[in-house]
Protein backbone atom coordinates (compact mmCIF):
# COMPACT_ATOMS: atom_id res chain seq x y z
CA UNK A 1 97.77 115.17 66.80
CA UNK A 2 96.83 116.80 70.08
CA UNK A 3 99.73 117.54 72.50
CA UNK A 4 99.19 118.83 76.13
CA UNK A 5 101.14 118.40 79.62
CA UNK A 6 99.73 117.03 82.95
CA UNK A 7 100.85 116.99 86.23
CA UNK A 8 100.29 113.73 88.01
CA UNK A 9 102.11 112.49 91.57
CA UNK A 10 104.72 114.98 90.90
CA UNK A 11 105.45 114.37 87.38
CA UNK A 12 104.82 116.28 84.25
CA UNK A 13 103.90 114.12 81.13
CA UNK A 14 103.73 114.99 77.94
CA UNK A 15 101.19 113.20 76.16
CA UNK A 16 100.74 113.16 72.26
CA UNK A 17 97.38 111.76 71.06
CA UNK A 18 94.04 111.83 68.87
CA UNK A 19 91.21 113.29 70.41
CA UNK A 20 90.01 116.23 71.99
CA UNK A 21 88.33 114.12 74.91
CA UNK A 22 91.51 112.96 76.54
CA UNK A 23 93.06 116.45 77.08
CA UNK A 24 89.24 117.74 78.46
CA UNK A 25 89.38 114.79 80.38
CA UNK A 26 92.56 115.23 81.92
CA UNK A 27 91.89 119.52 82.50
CA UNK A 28 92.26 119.95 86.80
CA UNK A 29 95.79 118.09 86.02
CA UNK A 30 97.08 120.45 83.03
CA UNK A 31 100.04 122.27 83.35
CA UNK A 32 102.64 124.94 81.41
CA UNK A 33 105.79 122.90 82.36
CA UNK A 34 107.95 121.67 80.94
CA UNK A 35 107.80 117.48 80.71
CA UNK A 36 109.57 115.18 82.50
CA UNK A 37 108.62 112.30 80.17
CA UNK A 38 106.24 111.73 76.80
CA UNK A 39 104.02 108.78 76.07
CA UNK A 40 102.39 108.67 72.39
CA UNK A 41 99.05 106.87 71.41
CA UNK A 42 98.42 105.95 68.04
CA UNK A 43 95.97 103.12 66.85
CA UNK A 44 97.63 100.14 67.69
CA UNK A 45 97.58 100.94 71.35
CA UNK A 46 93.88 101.47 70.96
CA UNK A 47 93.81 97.87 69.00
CA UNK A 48 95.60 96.39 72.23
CA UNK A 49 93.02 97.86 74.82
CA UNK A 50 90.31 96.61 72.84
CA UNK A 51 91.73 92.89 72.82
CA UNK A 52 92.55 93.46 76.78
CA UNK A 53 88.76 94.42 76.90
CA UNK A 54 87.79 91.59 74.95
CA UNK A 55 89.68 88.89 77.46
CA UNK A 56 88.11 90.24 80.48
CA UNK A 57 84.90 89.96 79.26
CA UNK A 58 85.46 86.17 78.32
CA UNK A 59 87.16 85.83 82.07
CA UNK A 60 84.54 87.13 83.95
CA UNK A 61 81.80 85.63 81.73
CA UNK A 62 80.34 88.87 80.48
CA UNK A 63 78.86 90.16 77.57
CA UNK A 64 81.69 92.64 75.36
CA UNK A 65 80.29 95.67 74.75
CA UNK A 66 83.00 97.65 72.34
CA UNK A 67 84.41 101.37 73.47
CA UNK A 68 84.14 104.22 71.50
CA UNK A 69 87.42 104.90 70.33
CA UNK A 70 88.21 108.48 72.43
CA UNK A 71 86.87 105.92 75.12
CA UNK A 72 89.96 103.16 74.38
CA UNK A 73 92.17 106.10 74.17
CA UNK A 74 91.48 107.12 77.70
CA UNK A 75 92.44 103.89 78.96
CA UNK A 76 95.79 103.27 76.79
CA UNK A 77 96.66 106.72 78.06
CA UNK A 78 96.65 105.73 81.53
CA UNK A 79 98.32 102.59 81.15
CA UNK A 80 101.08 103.96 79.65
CA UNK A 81 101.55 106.90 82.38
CA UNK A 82 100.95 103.61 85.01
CA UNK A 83 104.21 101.79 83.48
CA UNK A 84 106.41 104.83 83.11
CA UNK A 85 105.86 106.00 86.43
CA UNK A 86 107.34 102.71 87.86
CA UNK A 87 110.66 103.86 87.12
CA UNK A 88 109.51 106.65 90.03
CA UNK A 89 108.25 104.35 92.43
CA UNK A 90 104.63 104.89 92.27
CA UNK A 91 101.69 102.49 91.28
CA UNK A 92 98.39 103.26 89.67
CA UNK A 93 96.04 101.41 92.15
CA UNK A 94 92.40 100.84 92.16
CA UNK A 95 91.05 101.33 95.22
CA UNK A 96 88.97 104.38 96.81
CA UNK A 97 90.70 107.07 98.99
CA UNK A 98 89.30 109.33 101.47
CA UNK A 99 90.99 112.37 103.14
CA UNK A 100 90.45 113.27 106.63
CA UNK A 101 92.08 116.16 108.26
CA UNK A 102 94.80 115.67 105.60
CA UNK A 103 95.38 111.86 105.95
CA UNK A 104 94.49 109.53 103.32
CA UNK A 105 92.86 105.80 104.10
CA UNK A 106 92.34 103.60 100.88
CA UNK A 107 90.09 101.18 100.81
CA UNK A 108 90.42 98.17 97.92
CA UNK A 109 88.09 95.31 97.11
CA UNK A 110 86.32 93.26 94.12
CA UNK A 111 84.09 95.09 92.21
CA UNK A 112 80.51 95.75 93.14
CA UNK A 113 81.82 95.66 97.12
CA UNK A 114 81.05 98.75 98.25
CA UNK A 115 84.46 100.91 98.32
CA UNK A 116 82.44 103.96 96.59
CA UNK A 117 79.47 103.03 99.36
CA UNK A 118 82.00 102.73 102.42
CA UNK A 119 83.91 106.39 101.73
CA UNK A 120 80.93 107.97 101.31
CA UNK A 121 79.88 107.22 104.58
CA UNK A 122 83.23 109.26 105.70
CA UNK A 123 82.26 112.40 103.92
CA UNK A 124 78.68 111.59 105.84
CA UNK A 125 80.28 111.41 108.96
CA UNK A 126 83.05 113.97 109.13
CA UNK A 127 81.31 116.14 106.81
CA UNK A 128 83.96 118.92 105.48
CA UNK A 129 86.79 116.91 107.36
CA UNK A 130 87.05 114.80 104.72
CA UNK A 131 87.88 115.10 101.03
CA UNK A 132 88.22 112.69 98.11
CA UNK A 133 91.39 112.25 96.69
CA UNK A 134 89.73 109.29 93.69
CA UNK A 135 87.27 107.01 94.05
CA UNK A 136 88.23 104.37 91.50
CA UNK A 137 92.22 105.01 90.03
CA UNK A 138 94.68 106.79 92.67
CA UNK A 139 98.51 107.01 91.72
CA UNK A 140 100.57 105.67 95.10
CA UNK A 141 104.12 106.99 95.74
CA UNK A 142 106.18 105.09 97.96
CA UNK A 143 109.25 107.39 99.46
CA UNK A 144 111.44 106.43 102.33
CA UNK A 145 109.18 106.50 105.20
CA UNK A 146 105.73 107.22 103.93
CA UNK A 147 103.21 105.78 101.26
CA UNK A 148 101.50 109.21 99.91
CA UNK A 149 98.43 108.85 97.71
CA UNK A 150 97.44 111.45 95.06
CA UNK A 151 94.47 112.18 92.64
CA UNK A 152 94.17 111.41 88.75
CA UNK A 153 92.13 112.20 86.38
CA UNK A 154 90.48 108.58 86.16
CA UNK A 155 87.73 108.85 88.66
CA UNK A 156 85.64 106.24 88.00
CA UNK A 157 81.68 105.79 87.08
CA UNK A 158 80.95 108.61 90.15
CA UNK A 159 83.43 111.02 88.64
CA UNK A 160 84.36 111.41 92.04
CA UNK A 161 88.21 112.80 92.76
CA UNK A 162 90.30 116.11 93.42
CA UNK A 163 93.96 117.22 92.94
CA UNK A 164 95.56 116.89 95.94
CA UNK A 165 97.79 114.20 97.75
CA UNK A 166 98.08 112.93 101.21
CA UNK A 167 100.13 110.21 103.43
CA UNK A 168 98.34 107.36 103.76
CA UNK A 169 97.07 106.09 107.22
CA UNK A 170 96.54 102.36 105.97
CA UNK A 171 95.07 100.54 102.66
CA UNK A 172 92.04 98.35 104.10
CA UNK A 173 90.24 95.24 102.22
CA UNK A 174 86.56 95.97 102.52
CA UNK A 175 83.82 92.57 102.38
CA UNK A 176 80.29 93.35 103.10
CA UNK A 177 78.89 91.34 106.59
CA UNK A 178 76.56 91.95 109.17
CA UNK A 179 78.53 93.52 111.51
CA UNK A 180 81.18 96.05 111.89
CA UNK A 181 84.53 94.43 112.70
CA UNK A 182 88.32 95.55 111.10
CA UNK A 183 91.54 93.93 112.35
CA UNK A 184 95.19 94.15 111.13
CA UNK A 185 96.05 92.10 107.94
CA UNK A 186 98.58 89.56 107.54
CA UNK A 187 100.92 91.47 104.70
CA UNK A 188 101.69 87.90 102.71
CA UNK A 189 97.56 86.63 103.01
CA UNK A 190 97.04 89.75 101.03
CA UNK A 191 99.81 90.40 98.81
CA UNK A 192 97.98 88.68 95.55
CA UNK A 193 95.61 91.17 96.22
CA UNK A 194 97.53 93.63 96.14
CA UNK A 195 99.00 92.56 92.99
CA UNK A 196 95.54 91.92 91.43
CA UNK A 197 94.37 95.54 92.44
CA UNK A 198 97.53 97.09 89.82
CA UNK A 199 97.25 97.96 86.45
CA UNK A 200 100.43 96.80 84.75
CA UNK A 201 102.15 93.32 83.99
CA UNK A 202 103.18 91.72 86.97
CA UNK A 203 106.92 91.48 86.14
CA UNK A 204 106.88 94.93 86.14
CA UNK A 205 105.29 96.30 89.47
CA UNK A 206 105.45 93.20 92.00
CA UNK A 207 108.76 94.51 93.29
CA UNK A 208 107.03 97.90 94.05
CA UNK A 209 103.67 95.88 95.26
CA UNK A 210 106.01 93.96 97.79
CA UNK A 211 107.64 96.98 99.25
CA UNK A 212 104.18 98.60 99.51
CA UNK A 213 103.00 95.38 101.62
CA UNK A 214 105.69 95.96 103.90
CA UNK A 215 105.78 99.96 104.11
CA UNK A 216 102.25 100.99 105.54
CA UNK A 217 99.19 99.19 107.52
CA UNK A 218 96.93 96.65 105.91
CA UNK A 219 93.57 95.84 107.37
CA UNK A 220 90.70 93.63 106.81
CA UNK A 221 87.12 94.57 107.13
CA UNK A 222 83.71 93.43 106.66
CA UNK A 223 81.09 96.26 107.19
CA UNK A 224 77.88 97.20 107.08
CA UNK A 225 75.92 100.46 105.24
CA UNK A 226 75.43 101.89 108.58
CA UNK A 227 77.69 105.16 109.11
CA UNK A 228 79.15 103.67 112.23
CA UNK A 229 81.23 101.81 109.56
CA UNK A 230 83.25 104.53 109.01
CA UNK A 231 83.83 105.64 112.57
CA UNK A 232 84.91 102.19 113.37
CA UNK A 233 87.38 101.79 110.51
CA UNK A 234 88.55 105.25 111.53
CA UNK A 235 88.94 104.88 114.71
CA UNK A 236 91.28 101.85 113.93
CA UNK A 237 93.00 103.10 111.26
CA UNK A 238 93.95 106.56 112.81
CA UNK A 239 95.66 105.15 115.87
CA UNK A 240 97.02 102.25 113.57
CA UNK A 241 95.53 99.90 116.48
C-alpha cells in the first residue's frame, strides 16, 4: 500500500492506494502536512470505474477499450477526492481555465468543441499574461462572494495545468460558428449543463451546481479558430458586459 498527502483547493488528502503511478502523477500537489481527510482505493473501486467506463461507451455508441489498472486507479482516486470535497463547497468541473493577469475564465463544452483550441488562443494572444490553471479537470470553490478556480493534477490528454488558483471572471459555453459573437447566458437554460459538466451523482452536487449558476457570470459563445476569439470573449468577460 502506497500512502502520500496532496494539497488540492486548500485541502490536504491523504490518499492510501496501489501503485506507484498515482502518487508520480499527483507530484506538483504533494505535501508534508498533515491530512485533513483520507480516501482508500482498493479493487473494487477499480471494478466500479471499469463498469462506469463500460456504460459510457454503450451511451455514446463507442467502442470499450479497457484501462490499465494504475490507469482505473487514477480515475477512482479523483472521484473520491470530487465527493469528499462537497462537504467543502467545491466541485470537480470539466471545463478549461485560463489565467490572465491573475483572473481565471473557464470555458465548458461537449467534447471535441474546442475548449483546449479556444484557451490556447489566450496564451497566443496575451502571451506571458496568461497562465493555465487545467485544461480538462479544475476543482471550483464557491466562498461567500467569489467562485475561485484552482489546478489538479488531472490535466487532461495535453497534460496541460499548474498549481495555482484564481477568482473566476465568468464560466462561458463555447460552440464552434462562423463568427465571433458571446452574450450573457440565461442561468436556468444552462443549468443541466452545468450539472452534466460534474463528476459526481447528481443528488450529491446539484445543490452546489445551483448556487454556482447563481454566484458568477455565464456566457454563451460560438467562435471561430481565429485569435480574435479570444480578445472578443475577453473583452466581454473582463468588464462582465
Amino acid at each position: 500500500m502506497i500512502e502520500f498527502t496532496i494539497c488540492l483547493a486548500g485541502q490536504r488528502i491523504g490518499i492510501c492506494c496501489e501503485y506507484e503511478r498515482t502518487r508520480s502523477y499527483c507530484a506538483d500537489y504533494l505535501t508534508g502536512e498533515p491530512a485533513d481527510f483520507y480516501i482508500h482505493c482498493c479493487q473494487e473501486d477499480l471494478e466500479v470505474e471499469q463498469a462506469h467506463d463500460r456504460r459510457t461507451a454503450l451511451l455514446e455508441k463507442l467502442p470499450y477499450s479497457p484501462k490499465s489498472p494504475d490507469l482505473l486507479e487514477l480515475s477512482a482516486v479523483y472521484r473520491k477526492i470530487a465527493d469528499r470535497m462537497i462537504d467543502y463547497d467545491t466541485l470537480l468541473f470539466h471545463g478549461s481555465v485560463v489565467s490572465v493577469d491573475g483572473q481565471g475564465y473557464l470555458f465548458t463544452a461537449l467534447s471535441g468543441t474546442g475548449k483546449s483550441t479556444h484557451t490556447g488562443l489566450w496564451r497566443q494572444v496575451f502571451g506571458d499574461r496568461a497562465v493555465m490553471v487545467n485544461d480538462d479537470k479544475v476543482f471550483l470553490q464557491l466562498r461567500q462572494n467569489s467562485v475561485w478556480a484552482f489546478g489538479s493534477p488531472w490535466t487532461g490528454k495535453h497534460g496541460i495545468g499548474t498549481n495555482i488558483s484564481a477568482p473566476l471572471k465568468g464560466i462561458c459555453f463555447l460552440q464552434r460558428g462562423t463568427e465571433n459573437i458571446i452574450q450573457k447566458a440565461d442561468p436556468q437554460k444552462w443549468l443541466p449543463e452545468l450539472i452534466h459538466q460534474c463528476f459526481l451523482p447528481e443528488e450529491r452536487y446539484l445543490p452546489l451546481v445551483s448556487r454556482l449558476a447563481q454566484s458568477i457570470p455565464l456566457w454563451e459563445m460560438t467562435c471561430t479558430k481565429d485569435p480574435q476569439a479570444a480578445a472578443i470573449a475577453y473583452e466581454s468577460m473582463s468588464r462582465g458586459m
